[in-house]
PDB file of N, CA and C in Angstrom:
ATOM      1  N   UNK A   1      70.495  26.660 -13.700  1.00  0.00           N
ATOM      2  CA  UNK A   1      69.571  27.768 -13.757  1.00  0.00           C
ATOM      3  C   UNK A   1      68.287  27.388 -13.020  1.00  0.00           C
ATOM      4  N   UNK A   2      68.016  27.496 -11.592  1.00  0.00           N
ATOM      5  CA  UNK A   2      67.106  27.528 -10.826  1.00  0.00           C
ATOM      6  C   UNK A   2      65.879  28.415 -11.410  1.00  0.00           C
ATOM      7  N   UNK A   3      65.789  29.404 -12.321  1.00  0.00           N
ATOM      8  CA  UNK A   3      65.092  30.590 -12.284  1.00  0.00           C
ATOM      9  C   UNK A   3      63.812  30.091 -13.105  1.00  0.00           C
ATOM     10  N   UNK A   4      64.272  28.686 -14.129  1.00  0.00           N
ATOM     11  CA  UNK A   4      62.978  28.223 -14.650  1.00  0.00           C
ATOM     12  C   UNK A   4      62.271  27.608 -13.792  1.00  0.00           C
ATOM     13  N   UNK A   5      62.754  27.273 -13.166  1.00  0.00           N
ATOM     14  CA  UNK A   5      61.835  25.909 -11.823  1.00  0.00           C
ATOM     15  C   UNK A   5      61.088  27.014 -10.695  1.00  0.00           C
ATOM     16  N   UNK A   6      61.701  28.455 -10.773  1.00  0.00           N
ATOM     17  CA  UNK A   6      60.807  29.092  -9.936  1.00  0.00           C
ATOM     18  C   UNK A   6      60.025  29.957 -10.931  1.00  0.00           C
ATOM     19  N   UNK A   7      60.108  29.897 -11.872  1.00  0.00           N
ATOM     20  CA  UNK A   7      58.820  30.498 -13.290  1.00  0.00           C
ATOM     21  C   UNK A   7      57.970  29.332 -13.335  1.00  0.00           C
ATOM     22  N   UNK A   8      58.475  28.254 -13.383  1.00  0.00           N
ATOM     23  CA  UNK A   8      57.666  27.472 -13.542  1.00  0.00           C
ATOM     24  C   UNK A   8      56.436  27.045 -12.475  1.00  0.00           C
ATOM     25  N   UNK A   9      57.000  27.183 -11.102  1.00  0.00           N
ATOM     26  CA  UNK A   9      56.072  27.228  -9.682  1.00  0.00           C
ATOM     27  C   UNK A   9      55.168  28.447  -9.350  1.00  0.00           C
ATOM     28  N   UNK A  10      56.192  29.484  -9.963  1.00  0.00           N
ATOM     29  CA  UNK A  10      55.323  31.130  -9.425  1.00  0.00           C
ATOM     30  C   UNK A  10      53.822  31.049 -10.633  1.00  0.00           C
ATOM     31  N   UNK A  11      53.919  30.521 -11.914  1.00  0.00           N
ATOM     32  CA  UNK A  11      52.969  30.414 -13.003  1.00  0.00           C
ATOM     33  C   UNK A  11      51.519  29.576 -12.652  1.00  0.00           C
ATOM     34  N   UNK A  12      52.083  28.474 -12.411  1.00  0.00           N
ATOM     35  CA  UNK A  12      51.306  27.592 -11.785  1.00  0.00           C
ATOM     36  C   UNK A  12      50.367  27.623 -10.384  1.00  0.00           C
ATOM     37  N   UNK A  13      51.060  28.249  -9.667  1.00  0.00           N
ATOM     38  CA  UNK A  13      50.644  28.915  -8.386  1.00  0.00           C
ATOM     39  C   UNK A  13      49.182  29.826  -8.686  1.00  0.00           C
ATOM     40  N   UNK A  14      49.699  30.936 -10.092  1.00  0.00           N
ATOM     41  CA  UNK A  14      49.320  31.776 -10.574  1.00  0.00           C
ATOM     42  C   UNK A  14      47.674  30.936 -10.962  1.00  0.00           C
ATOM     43  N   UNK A  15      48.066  30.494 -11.931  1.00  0.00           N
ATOM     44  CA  UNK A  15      46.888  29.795 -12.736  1.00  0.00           C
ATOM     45  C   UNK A  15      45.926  29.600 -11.776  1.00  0.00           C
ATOM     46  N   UNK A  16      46.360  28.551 -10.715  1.00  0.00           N
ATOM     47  CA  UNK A  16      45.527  28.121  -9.530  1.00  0.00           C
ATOM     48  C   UNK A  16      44.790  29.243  -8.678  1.00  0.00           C
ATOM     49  N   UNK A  17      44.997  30.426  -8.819  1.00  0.00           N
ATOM     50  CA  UNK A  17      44.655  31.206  -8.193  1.00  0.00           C
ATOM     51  C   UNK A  17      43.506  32.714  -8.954  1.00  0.00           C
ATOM     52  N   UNK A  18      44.070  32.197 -10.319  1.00  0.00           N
ATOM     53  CA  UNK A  18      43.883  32.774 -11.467  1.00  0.00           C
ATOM     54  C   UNK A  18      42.031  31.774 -11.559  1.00  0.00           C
ATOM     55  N   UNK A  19      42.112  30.474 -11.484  1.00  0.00           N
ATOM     56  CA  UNK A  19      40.680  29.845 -11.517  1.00  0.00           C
ATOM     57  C   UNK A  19      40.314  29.543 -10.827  1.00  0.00           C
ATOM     58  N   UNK A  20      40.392  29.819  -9.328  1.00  0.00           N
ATOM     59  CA  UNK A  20      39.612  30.029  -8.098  1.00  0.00           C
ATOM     60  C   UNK A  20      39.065  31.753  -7.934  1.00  0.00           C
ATOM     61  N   UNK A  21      39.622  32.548  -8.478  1.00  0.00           N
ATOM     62  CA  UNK A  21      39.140  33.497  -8.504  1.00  0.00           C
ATOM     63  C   UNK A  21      38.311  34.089  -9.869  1.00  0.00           C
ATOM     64  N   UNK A  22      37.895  33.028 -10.383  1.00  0.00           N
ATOM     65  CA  UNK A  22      37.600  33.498 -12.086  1.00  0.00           C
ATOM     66  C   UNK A  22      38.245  34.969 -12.556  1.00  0.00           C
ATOM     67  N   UNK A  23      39.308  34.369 -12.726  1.00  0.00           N
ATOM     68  CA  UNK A  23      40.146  35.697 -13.714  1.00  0.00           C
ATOM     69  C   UNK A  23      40.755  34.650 -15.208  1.00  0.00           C
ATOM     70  N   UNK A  24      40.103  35.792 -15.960  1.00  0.00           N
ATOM     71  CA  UNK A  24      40.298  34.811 -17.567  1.00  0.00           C
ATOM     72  C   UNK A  24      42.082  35.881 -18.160  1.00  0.00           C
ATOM     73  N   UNK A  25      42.242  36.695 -17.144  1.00  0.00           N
ATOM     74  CA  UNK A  25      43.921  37.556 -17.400  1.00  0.00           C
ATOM     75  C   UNK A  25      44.848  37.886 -16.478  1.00  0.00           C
ATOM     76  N   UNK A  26      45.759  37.430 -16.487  1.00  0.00           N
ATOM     77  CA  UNK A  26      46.980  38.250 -15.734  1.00  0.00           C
ATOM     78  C   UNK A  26      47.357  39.129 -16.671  1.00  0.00           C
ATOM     79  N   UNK A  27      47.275  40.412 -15.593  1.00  0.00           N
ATOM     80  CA  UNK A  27      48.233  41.593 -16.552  1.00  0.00           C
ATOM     81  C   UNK A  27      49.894  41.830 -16.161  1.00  0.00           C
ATOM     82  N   UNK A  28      50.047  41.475 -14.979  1.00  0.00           N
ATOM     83  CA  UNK A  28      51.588  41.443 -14.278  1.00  0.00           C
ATOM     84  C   UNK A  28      51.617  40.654 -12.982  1.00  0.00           C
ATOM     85  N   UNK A  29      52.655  40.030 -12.600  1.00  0.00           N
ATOM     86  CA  UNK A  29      52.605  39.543 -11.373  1.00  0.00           C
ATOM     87  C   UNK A  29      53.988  39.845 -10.627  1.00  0.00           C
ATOM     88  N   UNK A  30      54.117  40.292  -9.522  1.00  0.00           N
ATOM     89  CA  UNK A  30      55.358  41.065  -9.187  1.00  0.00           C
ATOM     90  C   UNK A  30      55.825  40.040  -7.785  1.00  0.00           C
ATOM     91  N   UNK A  31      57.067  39.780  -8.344  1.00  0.00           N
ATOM     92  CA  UNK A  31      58.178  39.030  -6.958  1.00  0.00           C
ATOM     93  C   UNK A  31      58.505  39.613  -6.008  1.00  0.00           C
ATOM     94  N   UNK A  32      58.706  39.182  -5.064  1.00  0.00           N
ATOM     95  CA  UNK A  32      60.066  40.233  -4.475  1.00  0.00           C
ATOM     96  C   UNK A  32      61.002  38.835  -3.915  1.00  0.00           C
ATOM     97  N   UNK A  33      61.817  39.318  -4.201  1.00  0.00           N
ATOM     98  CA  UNK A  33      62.939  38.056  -3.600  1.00  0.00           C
ATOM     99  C   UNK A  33      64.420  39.002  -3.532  1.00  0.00           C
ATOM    100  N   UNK A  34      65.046  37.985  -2.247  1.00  0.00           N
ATOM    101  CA  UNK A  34      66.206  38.475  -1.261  1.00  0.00           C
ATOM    102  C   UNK A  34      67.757  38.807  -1.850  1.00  0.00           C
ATOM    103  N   UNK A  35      68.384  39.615  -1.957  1.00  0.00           N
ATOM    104  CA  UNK A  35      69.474  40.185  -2.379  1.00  0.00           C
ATOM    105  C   UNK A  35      70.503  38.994  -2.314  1.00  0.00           C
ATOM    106  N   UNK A  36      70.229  38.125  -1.558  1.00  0.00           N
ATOM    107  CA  UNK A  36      71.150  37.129  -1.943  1.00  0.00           C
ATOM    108  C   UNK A  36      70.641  35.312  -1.971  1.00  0.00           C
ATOM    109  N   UNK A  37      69.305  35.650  -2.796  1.00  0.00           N
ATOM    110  CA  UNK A  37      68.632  34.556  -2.762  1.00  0.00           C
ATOM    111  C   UNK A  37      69.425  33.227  -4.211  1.00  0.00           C
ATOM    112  N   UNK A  38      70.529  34.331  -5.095  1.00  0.00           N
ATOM    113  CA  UNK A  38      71.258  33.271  -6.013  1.00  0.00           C
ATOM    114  C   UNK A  38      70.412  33.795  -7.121  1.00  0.00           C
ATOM    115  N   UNK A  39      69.212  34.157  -7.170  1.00  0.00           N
ATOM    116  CA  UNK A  39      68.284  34.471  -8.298  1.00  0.00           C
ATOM    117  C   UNK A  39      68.456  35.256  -9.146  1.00  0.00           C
ATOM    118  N   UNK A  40      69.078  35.685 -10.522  1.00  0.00           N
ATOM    119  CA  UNK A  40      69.392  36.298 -11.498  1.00  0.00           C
ATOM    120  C   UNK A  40      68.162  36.652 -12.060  1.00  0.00           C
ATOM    121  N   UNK A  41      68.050  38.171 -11.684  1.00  0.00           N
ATOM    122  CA  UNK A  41      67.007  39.083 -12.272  1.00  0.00           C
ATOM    123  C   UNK A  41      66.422  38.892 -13.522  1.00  0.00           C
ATOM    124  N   UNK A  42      67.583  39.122 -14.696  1.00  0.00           N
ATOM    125  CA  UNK A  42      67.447  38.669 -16.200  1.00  0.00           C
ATOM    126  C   UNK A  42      67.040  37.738 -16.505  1.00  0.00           C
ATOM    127  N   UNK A  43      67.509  36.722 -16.216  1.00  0.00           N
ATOM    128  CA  UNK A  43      67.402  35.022 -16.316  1.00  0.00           C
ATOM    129  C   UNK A  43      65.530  34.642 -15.980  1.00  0.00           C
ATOM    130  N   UNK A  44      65.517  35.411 -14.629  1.00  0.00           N
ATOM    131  CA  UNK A  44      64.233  34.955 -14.102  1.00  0.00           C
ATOM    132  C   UNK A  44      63.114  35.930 -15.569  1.00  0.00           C
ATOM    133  N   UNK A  45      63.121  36.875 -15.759  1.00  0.00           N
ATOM    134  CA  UNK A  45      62.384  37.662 -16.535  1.00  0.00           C
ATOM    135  C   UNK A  45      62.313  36.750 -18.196  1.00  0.00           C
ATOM    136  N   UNK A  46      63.647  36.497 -18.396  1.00  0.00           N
ATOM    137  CA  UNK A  46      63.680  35.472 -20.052  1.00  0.00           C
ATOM    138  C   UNK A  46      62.887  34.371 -19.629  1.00  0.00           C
ATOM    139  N   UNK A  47      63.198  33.940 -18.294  1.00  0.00           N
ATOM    140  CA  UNK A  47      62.659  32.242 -18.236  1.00  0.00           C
ATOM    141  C   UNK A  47      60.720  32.960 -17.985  1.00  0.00           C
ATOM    142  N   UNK A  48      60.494  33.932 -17.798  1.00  0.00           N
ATOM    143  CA  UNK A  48      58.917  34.182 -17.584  1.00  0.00           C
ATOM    144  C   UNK A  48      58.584  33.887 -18.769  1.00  0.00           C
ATOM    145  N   UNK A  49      59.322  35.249 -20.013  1.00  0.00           N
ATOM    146  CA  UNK A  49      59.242  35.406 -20.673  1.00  0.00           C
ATOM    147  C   UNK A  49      58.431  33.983 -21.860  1.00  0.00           C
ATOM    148  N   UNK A  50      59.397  33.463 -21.688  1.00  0.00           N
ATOM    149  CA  UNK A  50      59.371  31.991 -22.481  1.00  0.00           C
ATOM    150  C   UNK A  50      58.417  31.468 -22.198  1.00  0.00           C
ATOM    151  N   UNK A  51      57.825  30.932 -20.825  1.00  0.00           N
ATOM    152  CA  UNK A  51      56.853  30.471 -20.048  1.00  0.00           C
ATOM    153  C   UNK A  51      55.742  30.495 -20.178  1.00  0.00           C
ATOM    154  N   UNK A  52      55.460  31.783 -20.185  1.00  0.00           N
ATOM    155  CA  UNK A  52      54.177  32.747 -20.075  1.00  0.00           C
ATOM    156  C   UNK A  52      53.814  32.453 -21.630  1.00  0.00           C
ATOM    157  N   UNK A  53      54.382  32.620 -22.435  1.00  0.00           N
ATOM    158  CA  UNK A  53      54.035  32.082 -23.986  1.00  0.00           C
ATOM    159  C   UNK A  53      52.860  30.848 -24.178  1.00  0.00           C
ATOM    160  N   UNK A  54      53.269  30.188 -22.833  1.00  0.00           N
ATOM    161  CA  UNK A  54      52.993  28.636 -23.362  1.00  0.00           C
ATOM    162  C   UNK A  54      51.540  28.398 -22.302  1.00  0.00           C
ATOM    163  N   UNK A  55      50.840  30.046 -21.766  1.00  0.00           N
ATOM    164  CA  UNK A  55      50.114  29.635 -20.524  1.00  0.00           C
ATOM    165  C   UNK A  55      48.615  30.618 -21.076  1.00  0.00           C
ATOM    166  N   UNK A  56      48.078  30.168 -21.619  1.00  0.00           N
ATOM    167  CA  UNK A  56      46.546  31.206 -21.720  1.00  0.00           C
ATOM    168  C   UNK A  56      46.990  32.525 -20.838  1.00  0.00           C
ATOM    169  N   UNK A  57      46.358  32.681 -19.633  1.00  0.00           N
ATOM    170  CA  UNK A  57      46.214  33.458 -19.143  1.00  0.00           C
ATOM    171  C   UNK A  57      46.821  34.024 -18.742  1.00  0.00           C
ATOM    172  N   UNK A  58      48.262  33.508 -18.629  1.00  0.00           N
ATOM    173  CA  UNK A  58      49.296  34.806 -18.045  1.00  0.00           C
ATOM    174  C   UNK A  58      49.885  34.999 -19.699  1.00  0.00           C
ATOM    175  N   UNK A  59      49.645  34.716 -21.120  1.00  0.00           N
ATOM    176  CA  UNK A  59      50.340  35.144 -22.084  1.00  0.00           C
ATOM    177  C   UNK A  59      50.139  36.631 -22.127  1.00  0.00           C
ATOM    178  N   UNK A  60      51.871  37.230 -22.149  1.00  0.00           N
ATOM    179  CA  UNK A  60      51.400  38.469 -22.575  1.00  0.00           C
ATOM    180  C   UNK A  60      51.963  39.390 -21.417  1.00  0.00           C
ATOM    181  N   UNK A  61      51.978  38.969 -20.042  1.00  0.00           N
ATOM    182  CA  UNK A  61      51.944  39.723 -19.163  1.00  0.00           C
ATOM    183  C   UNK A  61      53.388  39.884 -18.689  1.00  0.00           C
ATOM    184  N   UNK A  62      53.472  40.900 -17.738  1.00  0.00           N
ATOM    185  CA  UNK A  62      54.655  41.323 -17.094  1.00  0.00           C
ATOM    186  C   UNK A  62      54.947  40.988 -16.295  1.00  0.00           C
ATOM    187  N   UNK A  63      56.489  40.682 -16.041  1.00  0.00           N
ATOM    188  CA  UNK A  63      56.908  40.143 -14.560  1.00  0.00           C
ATOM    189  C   UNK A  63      57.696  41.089 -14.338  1.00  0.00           C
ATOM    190  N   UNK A  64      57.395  41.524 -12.647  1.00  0.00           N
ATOM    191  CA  UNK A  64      57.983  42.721 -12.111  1.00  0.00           C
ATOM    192  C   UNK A  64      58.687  42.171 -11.007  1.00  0.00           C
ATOM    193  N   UNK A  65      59.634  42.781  -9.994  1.00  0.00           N
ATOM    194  CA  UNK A  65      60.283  42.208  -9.165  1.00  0.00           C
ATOM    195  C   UNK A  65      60.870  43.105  -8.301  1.00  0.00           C
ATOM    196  N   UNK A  66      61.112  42.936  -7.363  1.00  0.00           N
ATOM    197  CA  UNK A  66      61.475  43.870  -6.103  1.00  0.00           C
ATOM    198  C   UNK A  66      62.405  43.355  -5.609  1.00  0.00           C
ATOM    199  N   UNK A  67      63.771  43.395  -5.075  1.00  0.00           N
ATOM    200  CA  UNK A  67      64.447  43.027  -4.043  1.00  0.00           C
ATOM    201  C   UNK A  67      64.767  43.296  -2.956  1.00  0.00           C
ATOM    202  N   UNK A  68      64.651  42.635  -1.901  1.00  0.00           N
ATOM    203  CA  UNK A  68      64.616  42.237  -0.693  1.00  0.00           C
ATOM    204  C   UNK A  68      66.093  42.777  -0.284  1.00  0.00           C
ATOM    205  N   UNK A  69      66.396  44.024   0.630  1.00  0.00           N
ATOM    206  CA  UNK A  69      67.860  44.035   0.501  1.00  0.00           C
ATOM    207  C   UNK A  69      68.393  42.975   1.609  1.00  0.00           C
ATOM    208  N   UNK A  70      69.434  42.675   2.035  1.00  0.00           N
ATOM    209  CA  UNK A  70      69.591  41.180   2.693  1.00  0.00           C
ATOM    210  C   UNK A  70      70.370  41.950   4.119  1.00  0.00           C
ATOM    211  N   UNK A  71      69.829  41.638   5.006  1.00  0.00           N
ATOM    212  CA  UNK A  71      70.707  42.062   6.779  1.00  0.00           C
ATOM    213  C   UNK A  71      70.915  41.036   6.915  1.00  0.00           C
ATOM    214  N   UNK A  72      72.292  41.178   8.040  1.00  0.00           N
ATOM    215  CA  UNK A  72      72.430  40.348   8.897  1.00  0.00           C
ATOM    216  C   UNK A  72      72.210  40.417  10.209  1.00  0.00           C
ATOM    217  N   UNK A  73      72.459  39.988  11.207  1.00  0.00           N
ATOM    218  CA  UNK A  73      72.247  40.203  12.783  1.00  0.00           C
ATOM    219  C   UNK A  73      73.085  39.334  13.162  1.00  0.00           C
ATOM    220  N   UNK A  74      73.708  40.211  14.259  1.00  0.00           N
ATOM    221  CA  UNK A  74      74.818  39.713  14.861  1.00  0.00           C
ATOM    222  C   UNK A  74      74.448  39.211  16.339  1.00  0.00           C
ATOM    223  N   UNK A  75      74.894  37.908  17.189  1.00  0.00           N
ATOM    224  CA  UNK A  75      73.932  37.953  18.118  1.00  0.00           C
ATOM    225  C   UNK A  75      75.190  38.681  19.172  1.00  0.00           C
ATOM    226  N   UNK A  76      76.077  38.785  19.058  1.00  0.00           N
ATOM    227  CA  UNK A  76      76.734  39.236  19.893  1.00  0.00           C
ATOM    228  C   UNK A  76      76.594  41.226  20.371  1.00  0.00           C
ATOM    229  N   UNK A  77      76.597  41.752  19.750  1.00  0.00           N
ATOM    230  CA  UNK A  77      75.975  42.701  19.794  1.00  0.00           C
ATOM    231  C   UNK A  77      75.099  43.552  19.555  1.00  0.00           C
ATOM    232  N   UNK A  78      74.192  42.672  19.036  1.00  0.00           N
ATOM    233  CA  UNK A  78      72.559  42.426  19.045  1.00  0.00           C
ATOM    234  C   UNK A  78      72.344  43.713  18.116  1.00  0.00           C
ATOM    235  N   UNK A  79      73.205  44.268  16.355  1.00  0.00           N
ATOM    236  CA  UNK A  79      73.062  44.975  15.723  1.00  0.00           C
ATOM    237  C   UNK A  79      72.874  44.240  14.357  1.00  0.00           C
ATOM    238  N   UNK A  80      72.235  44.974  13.581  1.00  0.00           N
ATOM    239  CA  UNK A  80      72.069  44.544  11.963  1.00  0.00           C
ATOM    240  C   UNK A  80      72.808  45.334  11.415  1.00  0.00           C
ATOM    241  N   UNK A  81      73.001  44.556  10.237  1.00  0.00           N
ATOM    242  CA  UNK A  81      74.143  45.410   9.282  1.00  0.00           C
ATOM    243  C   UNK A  81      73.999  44.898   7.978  1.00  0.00           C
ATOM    244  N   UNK A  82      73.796  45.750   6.559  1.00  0.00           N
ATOM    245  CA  UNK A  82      74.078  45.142   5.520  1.00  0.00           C
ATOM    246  C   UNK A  82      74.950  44.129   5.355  1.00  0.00           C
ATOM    247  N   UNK A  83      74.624  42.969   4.352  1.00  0.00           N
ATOM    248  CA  UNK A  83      74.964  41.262   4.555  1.00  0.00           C
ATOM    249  C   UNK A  83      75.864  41.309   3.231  1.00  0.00           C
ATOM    250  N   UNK A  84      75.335  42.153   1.948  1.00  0.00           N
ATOM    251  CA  UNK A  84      76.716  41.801   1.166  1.00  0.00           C
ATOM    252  C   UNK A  84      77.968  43.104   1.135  1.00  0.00           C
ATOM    253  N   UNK A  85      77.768  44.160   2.098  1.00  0.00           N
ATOM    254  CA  UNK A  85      78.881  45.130   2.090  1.00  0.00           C
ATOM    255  C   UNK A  85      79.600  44.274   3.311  1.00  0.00           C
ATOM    256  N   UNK A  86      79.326  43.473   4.168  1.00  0.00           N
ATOM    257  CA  UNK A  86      79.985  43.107   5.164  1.00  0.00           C
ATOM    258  C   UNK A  86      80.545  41.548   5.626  1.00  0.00           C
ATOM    259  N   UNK A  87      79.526  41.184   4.568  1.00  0.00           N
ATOM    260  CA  UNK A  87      79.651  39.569   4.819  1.00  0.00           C
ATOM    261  C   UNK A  87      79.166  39.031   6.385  1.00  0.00           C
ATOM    262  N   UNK A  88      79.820  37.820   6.599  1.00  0.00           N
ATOM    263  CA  UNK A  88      79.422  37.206   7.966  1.00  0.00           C
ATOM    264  C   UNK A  88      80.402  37.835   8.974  1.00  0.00           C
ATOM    265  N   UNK A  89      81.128  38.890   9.107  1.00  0.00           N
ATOM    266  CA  UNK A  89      81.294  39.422  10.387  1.00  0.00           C
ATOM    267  C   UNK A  89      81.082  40.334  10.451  1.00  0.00           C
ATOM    268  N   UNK A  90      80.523  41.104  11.237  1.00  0.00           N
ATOM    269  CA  UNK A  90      79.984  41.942  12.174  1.00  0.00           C
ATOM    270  C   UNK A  90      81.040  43.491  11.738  1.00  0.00           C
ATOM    271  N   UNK A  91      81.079  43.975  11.162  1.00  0.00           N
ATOM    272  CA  UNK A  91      81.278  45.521  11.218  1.00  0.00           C
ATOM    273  C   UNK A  91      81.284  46.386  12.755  1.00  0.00           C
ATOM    274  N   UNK A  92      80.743  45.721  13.429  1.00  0.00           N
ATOM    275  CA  UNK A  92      80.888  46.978  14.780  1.00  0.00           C
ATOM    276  C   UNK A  92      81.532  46.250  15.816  1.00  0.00           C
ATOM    277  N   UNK A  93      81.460  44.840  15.791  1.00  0.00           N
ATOM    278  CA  UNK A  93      82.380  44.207  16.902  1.00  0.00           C
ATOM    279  C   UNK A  93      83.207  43.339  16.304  1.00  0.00           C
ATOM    280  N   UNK A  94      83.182  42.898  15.442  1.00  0.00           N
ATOM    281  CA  UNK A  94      83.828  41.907  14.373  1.00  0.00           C
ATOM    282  C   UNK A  94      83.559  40.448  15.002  1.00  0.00           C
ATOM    283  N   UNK A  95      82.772  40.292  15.697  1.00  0.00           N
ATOM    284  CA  UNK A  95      81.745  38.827  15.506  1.00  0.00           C
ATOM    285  C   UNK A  95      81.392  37.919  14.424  1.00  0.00           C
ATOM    286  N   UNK A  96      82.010  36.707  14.327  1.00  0.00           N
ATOM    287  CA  UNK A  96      80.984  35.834  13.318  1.00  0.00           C
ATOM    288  C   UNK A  96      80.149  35.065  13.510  1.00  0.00           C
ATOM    289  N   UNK A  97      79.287  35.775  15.251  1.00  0.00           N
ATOM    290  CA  UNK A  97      78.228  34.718  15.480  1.00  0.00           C
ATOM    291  C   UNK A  97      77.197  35.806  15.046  1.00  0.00           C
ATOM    292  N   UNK A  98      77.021  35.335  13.784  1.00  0.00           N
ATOM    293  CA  UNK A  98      75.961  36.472  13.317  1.00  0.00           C
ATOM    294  C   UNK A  98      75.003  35.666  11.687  1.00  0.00           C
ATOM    295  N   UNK A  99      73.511  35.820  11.654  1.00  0.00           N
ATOM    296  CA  UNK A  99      72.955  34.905  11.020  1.00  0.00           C
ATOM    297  C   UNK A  99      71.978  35.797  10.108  1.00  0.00           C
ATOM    298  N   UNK A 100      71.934  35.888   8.302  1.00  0.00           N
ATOM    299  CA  UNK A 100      71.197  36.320   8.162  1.00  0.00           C
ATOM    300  C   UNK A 100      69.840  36.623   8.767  1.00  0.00           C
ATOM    301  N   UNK A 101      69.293  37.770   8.743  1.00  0.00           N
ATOM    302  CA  UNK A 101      67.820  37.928   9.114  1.00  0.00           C
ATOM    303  C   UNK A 101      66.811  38.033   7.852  1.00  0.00           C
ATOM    304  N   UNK A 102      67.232  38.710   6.781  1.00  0.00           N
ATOM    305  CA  UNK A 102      66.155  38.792   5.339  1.00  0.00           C
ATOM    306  C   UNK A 102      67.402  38.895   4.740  1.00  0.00           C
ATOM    307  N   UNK A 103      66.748  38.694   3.133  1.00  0.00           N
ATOM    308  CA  UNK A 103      67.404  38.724   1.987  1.00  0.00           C
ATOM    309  C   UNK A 103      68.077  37.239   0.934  1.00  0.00           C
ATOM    310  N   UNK A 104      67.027  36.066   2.117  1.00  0.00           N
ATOM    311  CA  UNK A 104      67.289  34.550   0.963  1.00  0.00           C
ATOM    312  C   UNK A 104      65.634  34.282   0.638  1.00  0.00           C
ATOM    313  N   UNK A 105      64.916  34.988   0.962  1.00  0.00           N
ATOM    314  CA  UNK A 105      63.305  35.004   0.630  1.00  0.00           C
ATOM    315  C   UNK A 105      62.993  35.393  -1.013  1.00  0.00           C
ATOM    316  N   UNK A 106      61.980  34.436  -0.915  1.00  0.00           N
ATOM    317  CA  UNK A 106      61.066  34.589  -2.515  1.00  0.00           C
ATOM    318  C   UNK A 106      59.875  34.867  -2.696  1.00  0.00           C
ATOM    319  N   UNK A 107      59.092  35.604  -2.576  1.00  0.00           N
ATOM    320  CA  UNK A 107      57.730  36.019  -2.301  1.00  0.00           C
ATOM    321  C   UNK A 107      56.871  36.602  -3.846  1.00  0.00           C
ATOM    322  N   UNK A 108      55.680  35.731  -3.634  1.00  0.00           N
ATOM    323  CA  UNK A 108      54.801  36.678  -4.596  1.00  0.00           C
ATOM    324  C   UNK A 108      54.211  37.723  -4.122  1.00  0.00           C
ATOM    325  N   UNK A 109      54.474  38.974  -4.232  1.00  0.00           N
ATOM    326  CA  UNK A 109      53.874  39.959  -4.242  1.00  0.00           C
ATOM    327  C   UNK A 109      52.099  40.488  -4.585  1.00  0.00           C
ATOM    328  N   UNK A 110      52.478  40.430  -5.772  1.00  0.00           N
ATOM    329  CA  UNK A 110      51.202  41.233  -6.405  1.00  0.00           C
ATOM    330  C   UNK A 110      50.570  40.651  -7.219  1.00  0.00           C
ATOM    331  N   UNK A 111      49.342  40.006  -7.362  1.00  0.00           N
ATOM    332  CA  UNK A 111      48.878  39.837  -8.969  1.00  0.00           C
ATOM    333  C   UNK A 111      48.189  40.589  -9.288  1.00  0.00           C
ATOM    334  N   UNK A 112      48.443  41.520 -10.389  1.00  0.00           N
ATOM    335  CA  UNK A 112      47.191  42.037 -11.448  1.00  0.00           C
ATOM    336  C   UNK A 112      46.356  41.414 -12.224  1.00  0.00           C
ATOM    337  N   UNK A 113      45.257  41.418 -11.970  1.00  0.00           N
ATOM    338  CA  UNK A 113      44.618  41.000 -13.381  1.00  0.00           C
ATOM    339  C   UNK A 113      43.248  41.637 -13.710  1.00  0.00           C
ATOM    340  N   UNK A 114      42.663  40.728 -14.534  1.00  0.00           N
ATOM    341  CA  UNK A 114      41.198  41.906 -15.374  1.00  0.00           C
ATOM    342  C   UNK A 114      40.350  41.127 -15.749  1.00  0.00           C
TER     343      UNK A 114
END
């Protein structure tokens, strides 16, 4: 379960940013990460969940999350195409010289706070 080790980095990140900016609250902090980054939505939200318990300033708050839908690009005929309806070949020429473009990304989005 990767999803605590990235609660545990996105929090921390948080904090650090949380007391360079004198903010004594997080009210939500929102992800966005890639449709096929391995990252289990649920998992990541319980492991906040738990986390956030144990942190002053983000206790309490919401974790929101966005996903990244995931393309691929094919270099052979220089088209994108959804990455998990098609996998690694190519739908319009049937190429497998083709390399995700988005959708293994993890990004913090948004912080709220007050």
């Amino acid at each position: 379960m990767h999803e605590l080790s990235i609660v545990t980095y996105v929090i921390k990140r948080v904090e650090k940013l949380a007391v360079e900016h004198k903010l004594t609250r997080i009210e939500s902090v929102t992800l966005e990460f890639g449709e096929v980054s391995g990252i289990v939505p649920e998992y990541l939200v319980d492991c906040w969940d738990w986390y956030a318990k144990k942190t002053p300033t983000i206790q309490g708050s919401k974790l929101r999350y966005e996903i990244i839908p995931a393309i691929t690009w094919c270099n052979n005929c220089k088209k994108t195409y959804p990455t998990v309806q098609y996998g690694k070949t190519c739908p319009y020429c049937g190429s497998g010289e083709t390399w995700l473009q988005q959708g293994n990304e993890m990004n913090i989005k948004q912080i709220e706070a007050c």
